[in-house]
N, C-alpha and C. Protein backbone atom coordinates (compact mmCIF):
# COMPACT_ATOMS: atom_id res chain seq x y z
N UNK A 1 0.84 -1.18 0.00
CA UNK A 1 0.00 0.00 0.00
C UNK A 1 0.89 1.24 0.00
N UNK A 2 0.54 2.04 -0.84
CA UNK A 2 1.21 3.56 -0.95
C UNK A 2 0.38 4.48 0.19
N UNK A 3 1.52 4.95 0.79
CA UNK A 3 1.14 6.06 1.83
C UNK A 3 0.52 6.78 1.33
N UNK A 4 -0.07 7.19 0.07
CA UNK A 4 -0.76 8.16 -0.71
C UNK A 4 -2.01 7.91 -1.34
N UNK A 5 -1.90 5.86 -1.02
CA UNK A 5 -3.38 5.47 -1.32
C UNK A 5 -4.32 5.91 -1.14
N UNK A 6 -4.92 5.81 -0.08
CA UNK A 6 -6.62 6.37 0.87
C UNK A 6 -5.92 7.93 1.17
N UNK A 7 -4.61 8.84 1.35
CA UNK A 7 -5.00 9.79 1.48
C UNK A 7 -4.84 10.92 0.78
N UNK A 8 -5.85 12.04 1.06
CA UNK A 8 -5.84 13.11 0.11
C UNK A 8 -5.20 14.42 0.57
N UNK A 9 -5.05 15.30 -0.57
CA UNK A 9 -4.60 16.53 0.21
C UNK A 9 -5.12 17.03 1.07
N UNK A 10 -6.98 16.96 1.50
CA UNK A 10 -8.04 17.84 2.37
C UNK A 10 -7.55 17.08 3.43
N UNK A 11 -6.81 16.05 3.56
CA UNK A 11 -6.72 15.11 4.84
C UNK A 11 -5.32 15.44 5.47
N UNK A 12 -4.94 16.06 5.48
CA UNK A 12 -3.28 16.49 5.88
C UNK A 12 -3.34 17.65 6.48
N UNK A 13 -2.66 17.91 7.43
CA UNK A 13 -2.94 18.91 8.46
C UNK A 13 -1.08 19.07 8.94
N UNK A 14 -1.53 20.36 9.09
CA UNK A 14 0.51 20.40 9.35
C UNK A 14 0.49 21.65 10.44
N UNK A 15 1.26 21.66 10.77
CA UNK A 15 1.38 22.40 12.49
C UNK A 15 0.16 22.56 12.97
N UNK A 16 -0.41 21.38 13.66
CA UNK A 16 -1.53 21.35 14.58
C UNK A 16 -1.08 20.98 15.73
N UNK A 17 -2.15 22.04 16.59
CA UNK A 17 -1.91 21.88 17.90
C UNK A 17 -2.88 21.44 18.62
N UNK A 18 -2.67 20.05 19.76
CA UNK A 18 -3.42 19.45 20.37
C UNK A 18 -3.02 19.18 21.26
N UNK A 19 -3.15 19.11 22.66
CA UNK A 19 -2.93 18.81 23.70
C UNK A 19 -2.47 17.28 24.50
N UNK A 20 -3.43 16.70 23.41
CA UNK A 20 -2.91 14.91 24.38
C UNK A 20 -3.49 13.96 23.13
N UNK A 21 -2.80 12.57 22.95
CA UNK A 21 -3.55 11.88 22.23
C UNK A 21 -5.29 11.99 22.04
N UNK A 22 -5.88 11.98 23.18
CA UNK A 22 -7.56 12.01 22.78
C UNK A 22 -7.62 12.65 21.78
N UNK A 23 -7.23 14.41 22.41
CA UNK A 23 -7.53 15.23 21.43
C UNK A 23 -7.19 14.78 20.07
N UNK A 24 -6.09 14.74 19.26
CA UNK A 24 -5.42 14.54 17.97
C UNK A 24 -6.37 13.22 17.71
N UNK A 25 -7.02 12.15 18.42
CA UNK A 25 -8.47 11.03 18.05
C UNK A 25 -9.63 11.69 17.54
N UNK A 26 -10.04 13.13 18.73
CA UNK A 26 -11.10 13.41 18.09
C UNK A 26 -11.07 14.45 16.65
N UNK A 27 -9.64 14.96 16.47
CA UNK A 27 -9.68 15.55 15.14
C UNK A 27 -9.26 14.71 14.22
N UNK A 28 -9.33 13.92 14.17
CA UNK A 28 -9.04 12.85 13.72
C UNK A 28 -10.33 12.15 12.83
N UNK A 29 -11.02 12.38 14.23
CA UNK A 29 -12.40 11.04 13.95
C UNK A 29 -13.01 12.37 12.59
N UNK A 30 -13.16 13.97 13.47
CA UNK A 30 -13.62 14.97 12.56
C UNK A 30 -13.33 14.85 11.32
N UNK A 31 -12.03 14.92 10.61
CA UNK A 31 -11.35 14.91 9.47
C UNK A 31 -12.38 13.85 8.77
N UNK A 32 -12.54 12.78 9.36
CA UNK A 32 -12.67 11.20 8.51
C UNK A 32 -13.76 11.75 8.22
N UNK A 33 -14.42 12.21 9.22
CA UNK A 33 -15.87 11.62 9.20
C UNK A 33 -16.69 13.15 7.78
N UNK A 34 -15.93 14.67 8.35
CA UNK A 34 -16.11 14.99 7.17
C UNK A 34 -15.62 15.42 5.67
N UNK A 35 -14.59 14.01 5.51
CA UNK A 35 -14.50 13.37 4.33
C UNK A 35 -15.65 12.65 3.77
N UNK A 36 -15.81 11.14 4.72
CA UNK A 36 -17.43 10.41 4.30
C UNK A 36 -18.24 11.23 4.16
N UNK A 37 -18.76 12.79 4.76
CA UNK A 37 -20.07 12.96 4.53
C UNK A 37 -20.41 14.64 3.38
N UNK A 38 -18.84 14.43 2.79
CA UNK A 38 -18.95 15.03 1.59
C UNK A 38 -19.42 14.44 0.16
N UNK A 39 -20.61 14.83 -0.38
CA UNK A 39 -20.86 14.11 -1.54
C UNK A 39 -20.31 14.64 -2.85
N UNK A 40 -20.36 13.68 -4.09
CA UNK A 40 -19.77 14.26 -5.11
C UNK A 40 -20.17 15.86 -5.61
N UNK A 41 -21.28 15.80 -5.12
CA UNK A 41 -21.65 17.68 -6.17
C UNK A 41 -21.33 18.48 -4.66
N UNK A 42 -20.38 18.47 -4.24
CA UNK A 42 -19.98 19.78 -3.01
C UNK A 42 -21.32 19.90 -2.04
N UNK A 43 -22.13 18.82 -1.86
CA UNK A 43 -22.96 19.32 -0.42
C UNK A 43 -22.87 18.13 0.66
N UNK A 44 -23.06 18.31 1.75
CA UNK A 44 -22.33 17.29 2.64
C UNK A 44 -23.77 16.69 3.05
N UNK A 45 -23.17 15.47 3.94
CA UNK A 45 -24.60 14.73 4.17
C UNK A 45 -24.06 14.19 5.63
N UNK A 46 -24.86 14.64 6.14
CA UNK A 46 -24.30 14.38 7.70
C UNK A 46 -24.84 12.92 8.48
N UNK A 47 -24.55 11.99 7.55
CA UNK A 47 -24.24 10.64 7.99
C UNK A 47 -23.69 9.44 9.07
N UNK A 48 -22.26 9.93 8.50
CA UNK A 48 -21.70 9.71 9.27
C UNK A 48 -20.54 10.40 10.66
N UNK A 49 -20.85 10.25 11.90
CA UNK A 49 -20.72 11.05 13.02
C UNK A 49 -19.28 11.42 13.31
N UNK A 50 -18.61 12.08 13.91
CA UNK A 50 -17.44 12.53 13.67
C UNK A 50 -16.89 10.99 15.34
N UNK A 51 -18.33 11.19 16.05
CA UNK A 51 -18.11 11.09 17.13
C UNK A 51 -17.87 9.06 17.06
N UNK A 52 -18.79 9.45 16.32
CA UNK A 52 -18.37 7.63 16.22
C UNK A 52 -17.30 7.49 15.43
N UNK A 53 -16.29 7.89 14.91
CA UNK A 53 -14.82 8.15 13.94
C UNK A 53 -13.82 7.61 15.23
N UNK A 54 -14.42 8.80 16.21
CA UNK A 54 -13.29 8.92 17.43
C UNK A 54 -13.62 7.45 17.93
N UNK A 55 -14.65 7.33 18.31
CA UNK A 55 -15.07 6.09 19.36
C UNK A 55 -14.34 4.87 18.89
N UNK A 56 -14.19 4.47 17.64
CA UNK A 56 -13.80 3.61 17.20
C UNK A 56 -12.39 3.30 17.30
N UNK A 57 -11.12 4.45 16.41
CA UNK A 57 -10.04 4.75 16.90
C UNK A 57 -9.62 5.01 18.54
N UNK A 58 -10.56 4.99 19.16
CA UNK A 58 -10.24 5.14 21.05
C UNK A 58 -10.48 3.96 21.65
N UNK A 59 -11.57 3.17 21.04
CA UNK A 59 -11.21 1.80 21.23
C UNK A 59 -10.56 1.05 21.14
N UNK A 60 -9.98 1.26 19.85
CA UNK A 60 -8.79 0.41 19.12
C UNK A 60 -7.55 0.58 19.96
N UNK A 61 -7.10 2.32 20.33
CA UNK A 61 -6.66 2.24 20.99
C UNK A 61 -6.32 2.06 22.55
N UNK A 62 -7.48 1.98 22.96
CA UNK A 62 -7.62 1.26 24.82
C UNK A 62 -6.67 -0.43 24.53
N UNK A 63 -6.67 -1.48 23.48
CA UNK A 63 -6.12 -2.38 23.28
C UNK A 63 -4.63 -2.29 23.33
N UNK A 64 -3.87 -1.40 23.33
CA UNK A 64 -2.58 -0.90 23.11
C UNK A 64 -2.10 -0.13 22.29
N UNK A 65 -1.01 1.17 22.22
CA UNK A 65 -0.54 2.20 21.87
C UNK A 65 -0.21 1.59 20.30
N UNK A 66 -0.86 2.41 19.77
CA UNK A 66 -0.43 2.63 18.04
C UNK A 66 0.68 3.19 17.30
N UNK A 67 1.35 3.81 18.41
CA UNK A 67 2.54 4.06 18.18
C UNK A 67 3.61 2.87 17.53
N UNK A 68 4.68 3.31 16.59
CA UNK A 68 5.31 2.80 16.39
C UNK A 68 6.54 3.17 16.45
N UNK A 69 6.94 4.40 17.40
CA UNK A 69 8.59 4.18 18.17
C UNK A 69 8.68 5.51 16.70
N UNK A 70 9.72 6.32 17.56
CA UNK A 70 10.44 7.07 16.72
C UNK A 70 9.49 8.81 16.49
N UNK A 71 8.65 8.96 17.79
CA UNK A 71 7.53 10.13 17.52
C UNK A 71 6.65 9.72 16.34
N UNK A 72 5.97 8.41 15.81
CA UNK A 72 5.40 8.23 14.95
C UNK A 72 3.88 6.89 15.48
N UNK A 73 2.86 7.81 14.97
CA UNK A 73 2.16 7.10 15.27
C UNK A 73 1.06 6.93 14.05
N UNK A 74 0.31 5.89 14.56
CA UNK A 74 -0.37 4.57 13.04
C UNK A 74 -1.66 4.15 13.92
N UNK A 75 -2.18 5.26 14.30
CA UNK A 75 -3.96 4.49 14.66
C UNK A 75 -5.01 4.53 13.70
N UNK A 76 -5.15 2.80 13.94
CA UNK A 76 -6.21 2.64 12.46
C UNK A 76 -7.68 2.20 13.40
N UNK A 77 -8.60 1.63 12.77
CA UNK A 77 -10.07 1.32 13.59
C UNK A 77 -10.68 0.68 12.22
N UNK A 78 -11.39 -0.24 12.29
CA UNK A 78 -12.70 -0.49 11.39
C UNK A 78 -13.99 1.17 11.91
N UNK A 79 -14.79 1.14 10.98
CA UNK A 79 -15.76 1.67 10.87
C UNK A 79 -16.91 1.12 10.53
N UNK A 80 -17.93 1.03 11.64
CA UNK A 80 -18.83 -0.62 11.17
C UNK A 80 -19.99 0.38 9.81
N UNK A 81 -20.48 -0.33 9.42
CA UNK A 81 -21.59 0.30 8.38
C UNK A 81 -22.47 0.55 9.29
N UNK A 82 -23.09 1.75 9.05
CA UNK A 82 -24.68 2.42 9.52
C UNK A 82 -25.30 2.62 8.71
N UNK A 83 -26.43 1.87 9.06
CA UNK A 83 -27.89 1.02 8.59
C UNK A 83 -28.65 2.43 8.36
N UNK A 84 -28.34 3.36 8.60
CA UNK A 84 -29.15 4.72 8.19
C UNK A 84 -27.95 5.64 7.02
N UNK A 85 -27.13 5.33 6.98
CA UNK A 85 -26.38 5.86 6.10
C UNK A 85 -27.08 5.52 4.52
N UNK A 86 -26.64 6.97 4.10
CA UNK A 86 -26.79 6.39 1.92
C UNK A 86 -25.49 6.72 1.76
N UNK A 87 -24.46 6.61 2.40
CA UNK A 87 -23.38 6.71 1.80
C UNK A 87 -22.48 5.06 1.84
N UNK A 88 -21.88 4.60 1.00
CA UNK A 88 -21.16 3.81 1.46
C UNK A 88 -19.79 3.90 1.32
N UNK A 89 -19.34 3.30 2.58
CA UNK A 89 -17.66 2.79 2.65
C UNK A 89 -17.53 2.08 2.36
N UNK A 90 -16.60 1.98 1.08
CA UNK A 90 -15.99 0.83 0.77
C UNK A 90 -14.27 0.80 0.85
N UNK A 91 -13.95 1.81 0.62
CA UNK A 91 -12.39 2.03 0.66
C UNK A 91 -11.72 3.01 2.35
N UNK A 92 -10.59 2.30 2.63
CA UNK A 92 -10.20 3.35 4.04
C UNK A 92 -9.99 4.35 3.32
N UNK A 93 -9.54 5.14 4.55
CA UNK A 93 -9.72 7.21 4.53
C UNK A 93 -8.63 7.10 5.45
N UNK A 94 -7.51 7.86 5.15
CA UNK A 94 -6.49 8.13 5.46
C UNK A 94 -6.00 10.04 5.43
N UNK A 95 -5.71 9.71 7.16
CA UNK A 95 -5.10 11.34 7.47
C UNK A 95 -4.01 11.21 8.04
N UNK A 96 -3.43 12.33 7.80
CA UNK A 96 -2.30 12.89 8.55
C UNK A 96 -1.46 14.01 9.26
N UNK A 97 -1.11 13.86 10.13
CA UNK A 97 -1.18 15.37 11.15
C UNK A 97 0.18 15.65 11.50
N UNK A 98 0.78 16.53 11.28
CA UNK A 98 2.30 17.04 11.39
C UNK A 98 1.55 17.46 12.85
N UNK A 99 2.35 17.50 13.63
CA UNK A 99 1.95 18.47 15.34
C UNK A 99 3.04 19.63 15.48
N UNK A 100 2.55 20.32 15.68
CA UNK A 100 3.26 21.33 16.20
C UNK A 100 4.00 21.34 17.39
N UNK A 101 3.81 20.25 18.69
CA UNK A 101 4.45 20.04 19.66
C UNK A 101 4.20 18.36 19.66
N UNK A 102 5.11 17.61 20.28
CA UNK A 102 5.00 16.37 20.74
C UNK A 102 3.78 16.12 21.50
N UNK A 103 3.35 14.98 21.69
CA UNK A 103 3.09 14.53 22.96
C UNK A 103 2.36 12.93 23.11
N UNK A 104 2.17 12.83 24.42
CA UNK A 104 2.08 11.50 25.40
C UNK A 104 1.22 10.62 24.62
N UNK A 105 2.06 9.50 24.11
CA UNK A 105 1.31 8.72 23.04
C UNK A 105 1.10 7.71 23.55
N UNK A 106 1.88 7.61 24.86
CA UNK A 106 2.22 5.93 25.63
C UNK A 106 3.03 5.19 24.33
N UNK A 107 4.12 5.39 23.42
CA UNK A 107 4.86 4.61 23.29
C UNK A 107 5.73 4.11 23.99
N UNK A 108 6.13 3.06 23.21
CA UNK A 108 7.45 1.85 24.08
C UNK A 108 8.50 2.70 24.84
N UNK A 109 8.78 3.31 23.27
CA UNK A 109 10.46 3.87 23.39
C UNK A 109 10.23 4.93 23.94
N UNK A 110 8.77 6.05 24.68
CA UNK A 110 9.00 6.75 25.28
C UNK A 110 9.03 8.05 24.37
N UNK A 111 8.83 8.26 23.72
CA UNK A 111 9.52 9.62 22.49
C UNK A 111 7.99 10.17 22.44
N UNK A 112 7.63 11.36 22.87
CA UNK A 112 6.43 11.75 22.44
C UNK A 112 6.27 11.88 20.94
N UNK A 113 4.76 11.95 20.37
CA UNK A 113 4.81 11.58 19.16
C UNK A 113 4.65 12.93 18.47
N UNK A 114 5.02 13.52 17.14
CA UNK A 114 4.69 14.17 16.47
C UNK A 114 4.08 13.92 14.91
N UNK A 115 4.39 13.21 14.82
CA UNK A 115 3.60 12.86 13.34
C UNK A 115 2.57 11.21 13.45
N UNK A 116 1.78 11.90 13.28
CA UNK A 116 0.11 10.76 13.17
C UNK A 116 -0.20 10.35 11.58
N UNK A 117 -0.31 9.07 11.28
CA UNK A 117 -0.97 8.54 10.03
C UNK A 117 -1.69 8.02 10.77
N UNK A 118 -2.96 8.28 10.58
CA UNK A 118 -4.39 7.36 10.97
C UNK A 118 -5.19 6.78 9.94
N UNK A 119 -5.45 5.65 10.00
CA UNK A 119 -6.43 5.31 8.61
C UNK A 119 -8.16 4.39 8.97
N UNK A 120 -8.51 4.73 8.95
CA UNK A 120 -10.05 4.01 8.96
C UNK A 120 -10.41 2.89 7.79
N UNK A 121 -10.73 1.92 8.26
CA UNK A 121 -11.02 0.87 7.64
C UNK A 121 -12.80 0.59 7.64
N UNK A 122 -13.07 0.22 6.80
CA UNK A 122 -14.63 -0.07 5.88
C UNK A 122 -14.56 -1.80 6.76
N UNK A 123 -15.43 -1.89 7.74
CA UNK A 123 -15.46 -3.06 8.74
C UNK A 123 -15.56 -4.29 8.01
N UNK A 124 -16.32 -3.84 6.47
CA UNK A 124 -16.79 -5.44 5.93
C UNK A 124 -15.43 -5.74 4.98
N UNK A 125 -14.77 -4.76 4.84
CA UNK A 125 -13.54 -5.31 4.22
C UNK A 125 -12.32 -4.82 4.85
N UNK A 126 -11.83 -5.72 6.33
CA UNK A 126 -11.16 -4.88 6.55
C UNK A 126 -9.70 -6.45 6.49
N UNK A 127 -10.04 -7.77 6.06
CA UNK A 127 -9.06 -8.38 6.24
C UNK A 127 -8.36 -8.75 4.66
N UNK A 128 -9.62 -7.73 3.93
CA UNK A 128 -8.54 -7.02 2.30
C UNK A 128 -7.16 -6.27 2.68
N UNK A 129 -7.24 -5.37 4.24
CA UNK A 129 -5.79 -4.28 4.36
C UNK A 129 -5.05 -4.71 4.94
N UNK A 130 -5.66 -5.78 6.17
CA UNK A 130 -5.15 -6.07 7.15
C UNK A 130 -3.46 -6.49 6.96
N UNK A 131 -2.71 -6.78 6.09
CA UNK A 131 -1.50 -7.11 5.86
C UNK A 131 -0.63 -5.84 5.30
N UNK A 132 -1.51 -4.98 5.29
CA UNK A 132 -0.98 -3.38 4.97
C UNK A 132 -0.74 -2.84 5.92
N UNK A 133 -0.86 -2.75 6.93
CA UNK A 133 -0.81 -1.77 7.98
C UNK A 133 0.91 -2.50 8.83
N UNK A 134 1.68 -3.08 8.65
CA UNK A 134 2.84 -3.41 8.98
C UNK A 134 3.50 -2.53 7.92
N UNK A 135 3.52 -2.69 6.53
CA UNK A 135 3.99 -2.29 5.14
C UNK A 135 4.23 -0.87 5.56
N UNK A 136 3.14 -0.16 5.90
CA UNK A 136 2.68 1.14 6.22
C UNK A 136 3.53 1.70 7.10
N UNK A 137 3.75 1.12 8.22
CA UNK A 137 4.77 1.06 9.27
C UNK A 137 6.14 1.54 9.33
N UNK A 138 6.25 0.28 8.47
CA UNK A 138 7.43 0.31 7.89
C UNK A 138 7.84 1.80 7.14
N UNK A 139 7.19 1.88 6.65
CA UNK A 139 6.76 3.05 5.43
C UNK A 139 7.59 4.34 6.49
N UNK A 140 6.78 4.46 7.11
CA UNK A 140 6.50 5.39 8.15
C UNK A 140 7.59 5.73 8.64
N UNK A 141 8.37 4.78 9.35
CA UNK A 141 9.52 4.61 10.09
C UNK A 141 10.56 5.28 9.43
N UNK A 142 11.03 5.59 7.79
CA UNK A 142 12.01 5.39 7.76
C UNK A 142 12.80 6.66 7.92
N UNK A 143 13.41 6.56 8.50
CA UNK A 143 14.42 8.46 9.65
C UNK A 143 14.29 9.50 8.68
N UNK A 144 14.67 9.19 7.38
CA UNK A 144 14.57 10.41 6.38
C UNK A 144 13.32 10.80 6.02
N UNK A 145 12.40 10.43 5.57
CA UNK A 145 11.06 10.83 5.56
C UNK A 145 10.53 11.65 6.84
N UNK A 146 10.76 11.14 7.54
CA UNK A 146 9.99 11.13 8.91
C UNK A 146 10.82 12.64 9.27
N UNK A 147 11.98 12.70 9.22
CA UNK A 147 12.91 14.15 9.21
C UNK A 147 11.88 15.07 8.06
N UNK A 148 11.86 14.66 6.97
CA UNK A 148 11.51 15.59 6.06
C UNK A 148 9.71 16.05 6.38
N UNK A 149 8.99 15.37 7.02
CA UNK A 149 8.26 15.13 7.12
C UNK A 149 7.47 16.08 8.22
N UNK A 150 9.10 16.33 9.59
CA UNK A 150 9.10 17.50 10.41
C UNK A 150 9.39 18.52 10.02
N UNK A 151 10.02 18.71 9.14
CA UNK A 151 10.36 20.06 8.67
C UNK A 151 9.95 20.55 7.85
N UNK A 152 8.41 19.82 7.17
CA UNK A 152 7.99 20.30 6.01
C UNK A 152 6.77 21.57 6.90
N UNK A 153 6.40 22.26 5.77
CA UNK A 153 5.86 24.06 6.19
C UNK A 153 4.72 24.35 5.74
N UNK A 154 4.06 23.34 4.89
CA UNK A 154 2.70 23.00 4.21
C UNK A 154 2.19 22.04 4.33
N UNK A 155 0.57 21.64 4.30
CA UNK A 155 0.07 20.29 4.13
C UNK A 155 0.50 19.93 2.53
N UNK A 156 0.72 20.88 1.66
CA UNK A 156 1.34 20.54 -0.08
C UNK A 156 2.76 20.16 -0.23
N UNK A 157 3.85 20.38 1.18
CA UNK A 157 4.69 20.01 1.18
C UNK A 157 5.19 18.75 1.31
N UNK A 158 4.11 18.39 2.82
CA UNK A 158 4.03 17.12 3.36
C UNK A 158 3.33 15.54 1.85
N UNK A 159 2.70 16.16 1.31
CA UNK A 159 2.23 15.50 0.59
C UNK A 159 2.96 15.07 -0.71
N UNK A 160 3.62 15.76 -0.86
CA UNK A 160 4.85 15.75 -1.78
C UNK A 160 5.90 15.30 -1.66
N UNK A 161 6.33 15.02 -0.12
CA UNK A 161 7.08 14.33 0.56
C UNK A 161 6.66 12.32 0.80
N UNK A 162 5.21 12.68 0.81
CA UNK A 162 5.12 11.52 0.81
C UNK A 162 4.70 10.63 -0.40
N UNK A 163 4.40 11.60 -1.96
CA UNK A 163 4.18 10.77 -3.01
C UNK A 163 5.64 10.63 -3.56
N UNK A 164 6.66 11.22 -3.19
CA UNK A 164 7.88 11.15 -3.51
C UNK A 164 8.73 9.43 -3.21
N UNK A 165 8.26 10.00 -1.58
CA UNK A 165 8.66 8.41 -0.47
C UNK A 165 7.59 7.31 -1.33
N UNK A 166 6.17 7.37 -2.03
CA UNK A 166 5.89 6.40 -2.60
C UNK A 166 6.97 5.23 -3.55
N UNK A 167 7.26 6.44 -4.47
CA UNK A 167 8.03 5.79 -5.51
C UNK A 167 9.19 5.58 -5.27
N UNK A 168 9.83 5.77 -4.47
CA UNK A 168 11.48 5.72 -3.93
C UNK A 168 11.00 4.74 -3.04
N UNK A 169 10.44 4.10 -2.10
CA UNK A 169 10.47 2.98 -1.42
C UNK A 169 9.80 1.49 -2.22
N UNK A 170 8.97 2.58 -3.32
CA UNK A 170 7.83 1.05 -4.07
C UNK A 170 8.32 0.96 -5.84
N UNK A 171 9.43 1.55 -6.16
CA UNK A 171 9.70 1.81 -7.68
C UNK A 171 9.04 1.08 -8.94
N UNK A 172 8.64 -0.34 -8.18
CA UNK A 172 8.23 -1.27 -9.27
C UNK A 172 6.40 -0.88 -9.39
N UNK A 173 6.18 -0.09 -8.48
CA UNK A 173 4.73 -0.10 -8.94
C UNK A 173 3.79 1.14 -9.31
């Protein structure tokens, strides 16, 4: 999976400031949720809840820290289908948040986190990704990106940084 798969430019956020993991969950869950409840002709459909975005990703994470070492963190969640929705999920939604300050992620290594990839998964297909989210990781991890990644000054920067890191880590595809 390309770090650039599920996400878009509206989904990238760069010097944000948030106070503690929750917070950076519930803008988080916001972002996703109004992605899903934008329709194709520019009017939104308020479907799906920002609040159930968070709930899901806060669950996921009560199981253990999503962090993956190095100020980098990877909280993903299914998103179950709602039976009142006309929208459907079929593909994850992927964001990402440069922070403007660290903080308390409960990782291993201790390093407060500054850079968040979160991705939401479509519940009825979620053991289509499930072997992506290590790949992703990986992705994530690697010191130079992750440098360039802090020092970038735009969400158009960051994004450019990471369709770049696409093809330089995945060349054959």
């Amino acid at each position: 999976m390309k770090l650039t798969e599920f996400l878009t430019k509206e989904n990238i956020r760069q010097g944000v400031i948030v106070s503690s993991k929750k917070r950076a969950l519930e803008l988080i869950g916001k972002i996703v949720a109004d992605s899903l409840n934008n329709t194709p002709d520019g009017s939104t459909a308020e479907n799906i809840c920002a609040i159930e975005c968070f709930s899901q990703l806060f669950k996921r994470e009560k199981l253990g820290s999503t962090s993956i070492n190095g100020g980098i963190a990877l909280p993903h969640a299914k998103l179950p289908a709602s039976t009142d929705s006309m929208l459907t999920f079929t593909t994850p939604i992927s964001v990402f948040l440069q922070l403007e300050n660290g903080i308390d992620y409960e990782a291993s290594d201790n390093k407060e986190v500054d850079l968040i990839y979160a991705i939401m998964l479509p519940s009825d297909c979620c053991d289509k990704y499930k072997d992506d989210l290590p790949a992703l990781a990986e992705k994530l991890s690697d010191k130079s990106l992750a440098k360039q990644l802090r020092a970038a000054t735009s969400s158009e920067e960051i994004w450019q940084y990471l369709e770049y890191a696409d093809h330089q880590i995945e060349p054959n595809e």
